[in-house]
Protein backbone atom coordinates (compact mmCIF):
# COMPACT_ATOMS: atom_id res chain seq x y z
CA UNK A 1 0.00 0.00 0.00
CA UNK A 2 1.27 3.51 -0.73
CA UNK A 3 2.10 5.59 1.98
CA UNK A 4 0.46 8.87 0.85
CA UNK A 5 -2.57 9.58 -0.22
CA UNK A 6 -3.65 10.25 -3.12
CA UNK A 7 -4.79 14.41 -4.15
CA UNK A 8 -7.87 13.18 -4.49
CA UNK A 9 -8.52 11.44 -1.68
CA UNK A 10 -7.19 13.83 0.33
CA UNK A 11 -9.30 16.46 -1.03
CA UNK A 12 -12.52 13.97 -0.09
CA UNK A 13 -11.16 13.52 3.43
CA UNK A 14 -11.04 16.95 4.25
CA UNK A 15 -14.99 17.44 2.93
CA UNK A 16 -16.00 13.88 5.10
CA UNK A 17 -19.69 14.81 7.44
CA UNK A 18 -18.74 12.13 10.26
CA UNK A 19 -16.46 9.58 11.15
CA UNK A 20 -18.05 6.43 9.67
CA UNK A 21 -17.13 8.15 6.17
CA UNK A 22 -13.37 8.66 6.84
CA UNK A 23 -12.95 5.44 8.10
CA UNK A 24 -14.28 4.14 4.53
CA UNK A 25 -11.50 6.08 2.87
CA UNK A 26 -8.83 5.27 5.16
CA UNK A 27 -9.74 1.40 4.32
CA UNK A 28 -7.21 0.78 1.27
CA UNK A 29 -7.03 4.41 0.57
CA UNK A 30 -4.55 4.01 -2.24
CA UNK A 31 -7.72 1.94 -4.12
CA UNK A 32 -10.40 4.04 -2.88
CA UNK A 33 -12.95 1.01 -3.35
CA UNK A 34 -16.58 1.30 -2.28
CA UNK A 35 -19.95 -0.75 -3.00
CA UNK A 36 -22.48 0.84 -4.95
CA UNK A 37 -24.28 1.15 -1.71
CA UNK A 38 -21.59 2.69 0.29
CA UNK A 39 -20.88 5.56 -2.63
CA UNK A 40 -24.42 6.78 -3.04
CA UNK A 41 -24.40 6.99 0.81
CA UNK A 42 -21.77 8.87 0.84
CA UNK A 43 -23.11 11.14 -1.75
CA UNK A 44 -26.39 11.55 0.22
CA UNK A 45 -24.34 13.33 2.69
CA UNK A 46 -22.45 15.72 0.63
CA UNK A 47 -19.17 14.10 1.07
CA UNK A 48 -17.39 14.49 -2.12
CA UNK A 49 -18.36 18.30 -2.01
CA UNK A 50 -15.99 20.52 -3.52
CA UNK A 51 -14.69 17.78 -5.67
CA UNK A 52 -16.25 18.34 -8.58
CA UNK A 53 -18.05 15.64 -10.76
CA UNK A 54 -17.14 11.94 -9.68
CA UNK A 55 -18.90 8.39 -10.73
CA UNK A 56 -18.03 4.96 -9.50
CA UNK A 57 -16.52 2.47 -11.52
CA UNK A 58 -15.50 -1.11 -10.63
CA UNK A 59 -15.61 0.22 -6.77
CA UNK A 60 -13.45 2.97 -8.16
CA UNK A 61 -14.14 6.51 -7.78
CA UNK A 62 -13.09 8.33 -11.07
CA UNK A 63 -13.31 12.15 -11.86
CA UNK A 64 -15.82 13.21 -15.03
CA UNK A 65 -13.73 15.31 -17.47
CA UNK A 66 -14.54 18.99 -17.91
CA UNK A 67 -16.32 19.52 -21.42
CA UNK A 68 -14.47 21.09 -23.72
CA UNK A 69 -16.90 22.98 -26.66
CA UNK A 70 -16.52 20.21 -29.13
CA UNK A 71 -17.74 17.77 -26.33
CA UNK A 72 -20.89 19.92 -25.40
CA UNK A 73 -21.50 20.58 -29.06
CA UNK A 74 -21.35 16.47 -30.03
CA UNK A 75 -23.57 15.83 -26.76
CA UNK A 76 -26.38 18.27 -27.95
CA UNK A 77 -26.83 17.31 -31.15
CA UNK A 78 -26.62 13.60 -30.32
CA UNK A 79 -29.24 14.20 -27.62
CA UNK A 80 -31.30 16.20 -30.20
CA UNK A 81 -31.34 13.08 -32.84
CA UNK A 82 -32.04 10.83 -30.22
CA UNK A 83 -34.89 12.45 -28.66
CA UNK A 84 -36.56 12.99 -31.68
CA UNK A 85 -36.58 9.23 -32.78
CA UNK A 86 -37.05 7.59 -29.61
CA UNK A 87 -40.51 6.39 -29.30
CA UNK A 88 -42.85 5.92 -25.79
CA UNK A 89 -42.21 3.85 -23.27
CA UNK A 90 -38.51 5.20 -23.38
CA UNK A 91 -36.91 8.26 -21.89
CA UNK A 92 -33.46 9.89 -22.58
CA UNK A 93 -31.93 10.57 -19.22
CA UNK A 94 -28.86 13.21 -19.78
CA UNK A 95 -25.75 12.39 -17.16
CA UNK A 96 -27.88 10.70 -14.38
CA UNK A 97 -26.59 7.70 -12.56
CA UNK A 98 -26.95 4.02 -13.18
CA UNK A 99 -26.69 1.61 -10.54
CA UNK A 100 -25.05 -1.31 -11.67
CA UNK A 101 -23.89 -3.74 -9.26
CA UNK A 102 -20.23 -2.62 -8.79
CA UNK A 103 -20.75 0.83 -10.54
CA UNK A 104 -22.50 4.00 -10.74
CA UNK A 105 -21.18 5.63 -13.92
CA UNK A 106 -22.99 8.70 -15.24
CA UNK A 107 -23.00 8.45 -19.13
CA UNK A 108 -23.35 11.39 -21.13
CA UNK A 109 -26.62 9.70 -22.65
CA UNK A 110 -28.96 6.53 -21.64
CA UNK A 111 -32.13 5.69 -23.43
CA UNK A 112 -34.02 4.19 -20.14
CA UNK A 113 -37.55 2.33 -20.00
CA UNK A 114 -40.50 4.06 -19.05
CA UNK A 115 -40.95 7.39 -17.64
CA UNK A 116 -38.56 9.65 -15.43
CA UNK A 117 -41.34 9.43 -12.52
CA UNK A 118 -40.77 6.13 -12.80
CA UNK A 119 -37.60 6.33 -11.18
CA UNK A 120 -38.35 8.70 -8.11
CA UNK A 121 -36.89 6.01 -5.45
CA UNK A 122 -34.64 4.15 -7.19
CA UNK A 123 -31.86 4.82 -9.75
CA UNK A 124 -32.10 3.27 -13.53
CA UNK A 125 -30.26 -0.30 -13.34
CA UNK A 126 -28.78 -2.35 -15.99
CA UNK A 127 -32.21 -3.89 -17.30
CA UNK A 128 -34.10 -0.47 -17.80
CA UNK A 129 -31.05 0.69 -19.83
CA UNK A 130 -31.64 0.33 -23.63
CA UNK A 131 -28.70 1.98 -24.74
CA UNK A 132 -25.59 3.78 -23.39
CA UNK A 133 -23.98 6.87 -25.06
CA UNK A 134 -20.34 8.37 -24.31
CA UNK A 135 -19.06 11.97 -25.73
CA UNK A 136 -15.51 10.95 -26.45
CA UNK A 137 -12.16 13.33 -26.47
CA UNK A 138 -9.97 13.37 -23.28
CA UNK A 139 -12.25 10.51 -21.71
CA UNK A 140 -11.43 7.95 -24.91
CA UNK A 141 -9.35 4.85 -22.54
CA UNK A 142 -11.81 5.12 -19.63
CA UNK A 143 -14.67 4.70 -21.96
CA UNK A 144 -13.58 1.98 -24.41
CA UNK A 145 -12.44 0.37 -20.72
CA UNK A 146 -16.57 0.88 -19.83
CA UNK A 147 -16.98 -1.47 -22.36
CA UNK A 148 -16.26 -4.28 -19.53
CA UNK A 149 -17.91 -2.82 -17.08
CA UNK A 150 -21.68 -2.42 -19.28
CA UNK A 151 -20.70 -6.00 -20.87
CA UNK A 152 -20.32 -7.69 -17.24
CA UNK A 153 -24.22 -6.11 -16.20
CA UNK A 154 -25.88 -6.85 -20.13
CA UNK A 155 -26.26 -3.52 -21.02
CA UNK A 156 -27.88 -4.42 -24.24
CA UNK A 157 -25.32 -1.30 -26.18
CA UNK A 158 -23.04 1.00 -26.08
CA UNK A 159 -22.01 3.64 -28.06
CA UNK A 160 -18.87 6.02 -28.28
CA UNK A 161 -18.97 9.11 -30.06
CA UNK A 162 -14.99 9.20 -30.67
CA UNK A 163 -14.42 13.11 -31.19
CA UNK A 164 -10.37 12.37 -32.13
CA UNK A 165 -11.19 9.75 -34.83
CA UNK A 166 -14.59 11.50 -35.84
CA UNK A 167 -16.51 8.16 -35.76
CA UNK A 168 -19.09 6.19 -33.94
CA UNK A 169 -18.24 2.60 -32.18
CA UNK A 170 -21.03 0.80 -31.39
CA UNK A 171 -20.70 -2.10 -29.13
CA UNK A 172 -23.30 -4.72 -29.37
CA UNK A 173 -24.48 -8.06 -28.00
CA UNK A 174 -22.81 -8.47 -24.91
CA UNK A 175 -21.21 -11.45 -23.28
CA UNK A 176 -21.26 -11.48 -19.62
CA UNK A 177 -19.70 -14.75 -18.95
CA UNK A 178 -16.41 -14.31 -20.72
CA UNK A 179 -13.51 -13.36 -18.97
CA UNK A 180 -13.03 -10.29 -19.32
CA UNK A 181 -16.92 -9.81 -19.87
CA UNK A 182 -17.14 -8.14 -23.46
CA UNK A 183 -19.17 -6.92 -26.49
CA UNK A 184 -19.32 -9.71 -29.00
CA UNK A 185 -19.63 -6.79 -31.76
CA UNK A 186 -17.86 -3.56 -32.65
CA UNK A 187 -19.22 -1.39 -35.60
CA UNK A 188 -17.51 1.38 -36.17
CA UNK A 189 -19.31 4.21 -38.54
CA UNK A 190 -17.90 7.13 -39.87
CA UNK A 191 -18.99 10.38 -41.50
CA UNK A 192 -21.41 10.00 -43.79
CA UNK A 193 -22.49 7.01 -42.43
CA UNK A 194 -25.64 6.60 -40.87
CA UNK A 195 -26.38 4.11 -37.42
CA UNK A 196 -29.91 2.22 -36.94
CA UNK A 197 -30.98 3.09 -33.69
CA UNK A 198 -32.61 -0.21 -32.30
CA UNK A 199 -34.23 -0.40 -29.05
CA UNK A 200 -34.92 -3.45 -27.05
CA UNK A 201 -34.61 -5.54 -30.36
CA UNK A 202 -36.97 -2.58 -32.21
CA UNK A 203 -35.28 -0.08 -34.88
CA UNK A 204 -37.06 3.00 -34.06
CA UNK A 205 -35.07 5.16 -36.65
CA UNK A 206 -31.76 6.26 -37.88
CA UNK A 207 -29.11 8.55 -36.82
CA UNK A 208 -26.25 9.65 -39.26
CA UNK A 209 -22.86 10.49 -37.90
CA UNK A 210 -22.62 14.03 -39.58
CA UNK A 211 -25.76 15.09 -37.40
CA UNK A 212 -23.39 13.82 -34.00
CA UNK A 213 -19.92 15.18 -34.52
CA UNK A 214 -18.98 18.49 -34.08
């Protein structure tokens, strides 16, 4: 184990409410693992205040990038396509948590099931999730390494807008018995191509890749 702490968790240790969170962090500090349950505790309480935008991953607290203007531009007008095609019974929930069983990233975009009153005591989990979208620039290894993670809880797809090589990969079936769990497909479309947009087994229209990039 190292023998200093991290920045980061030394930033979160000065904002802890009581004891019962600094304890947490002292336990294998250099890893700073928590269960699901443990992080959105800790977020109840305010304790990563000050810290700016964090999500769990693999027990792992990770820091969200700051957009830069291509990234807000490439999230709006995906989010525009999307919510124009995407018929009822679905919603398109904009950098809210999932709660998957080891995780609680915050994706740019998720097409979830049902409405958003839906989910007034409980956060979206890996079966209402339809389809997962990441903005891509700075971010590019932590997402393609989210892969795993939505391939281990069957997130049914995943999609990366990659800013840097102006394309869309699209991961597809996944296999979460495999070791490492993984996406038996990778599509990869480029400008001027155009991506069906399929929804619980249901194309419900088409997005091209011109109308996502910046």
């Amino acid at each position: 184990m190292m023998n200093r702490k991290s920045p980061l968790i030394e930033a979160t240790m000065s904002t802890l409410v009581n004891d019962t969170d600094r304890r947490l962090i002292e336990h294998e500090y250099a890893a700073a693992r928590f269960t699901v349950d443990e992080y959105f505790g800790m977020v109840s309480r305010d304790a990563f205040a000050g810290l700016g935008r964090l999500e769990l991953l693999e027990g792992v607290l990770v820091r969200k990038m700051t957009k830069n203007p291509p990234h807000r531009v490439a999230l709006g007008k995906t989010e525009r396509g999307l919510r124009a095609i995407i018929g009822s019974g679905w919603h398109l929930a904009n950098q809210e948590p999932i709660r998957l069983s080891a995780s609680a990233p915050e994706p740019d975009l998720a097409v979830v099931r049902g409405e958003i009153e839906d989910y007034l005591e409980r956060h979206p989990g890996a079966a209402d999730v339809g389809l997962v979208v990441e903005v891509a620039d700075e971010s590019l290894q932590t997402d393609h390494r989210k892969a795993t993670t939505y391939a281990a809880e069957g997130v049914q797809q995943y999609w990366i807008v990659n800013l840097p090589d102006r394309c869309v990969e699209a991961f597809l079936n996944p296999d979460s018995t495999s070791d490492p769990p993984h996406y038996v497909e990778r599509k990869v479309y480029r400008d001027g191509d155009s991506i069906p947009v399929v929804i619980d087994d249901t194309e419900v229209g088409v997005l091209q890749v011109a109308d996502m990039l910046p």
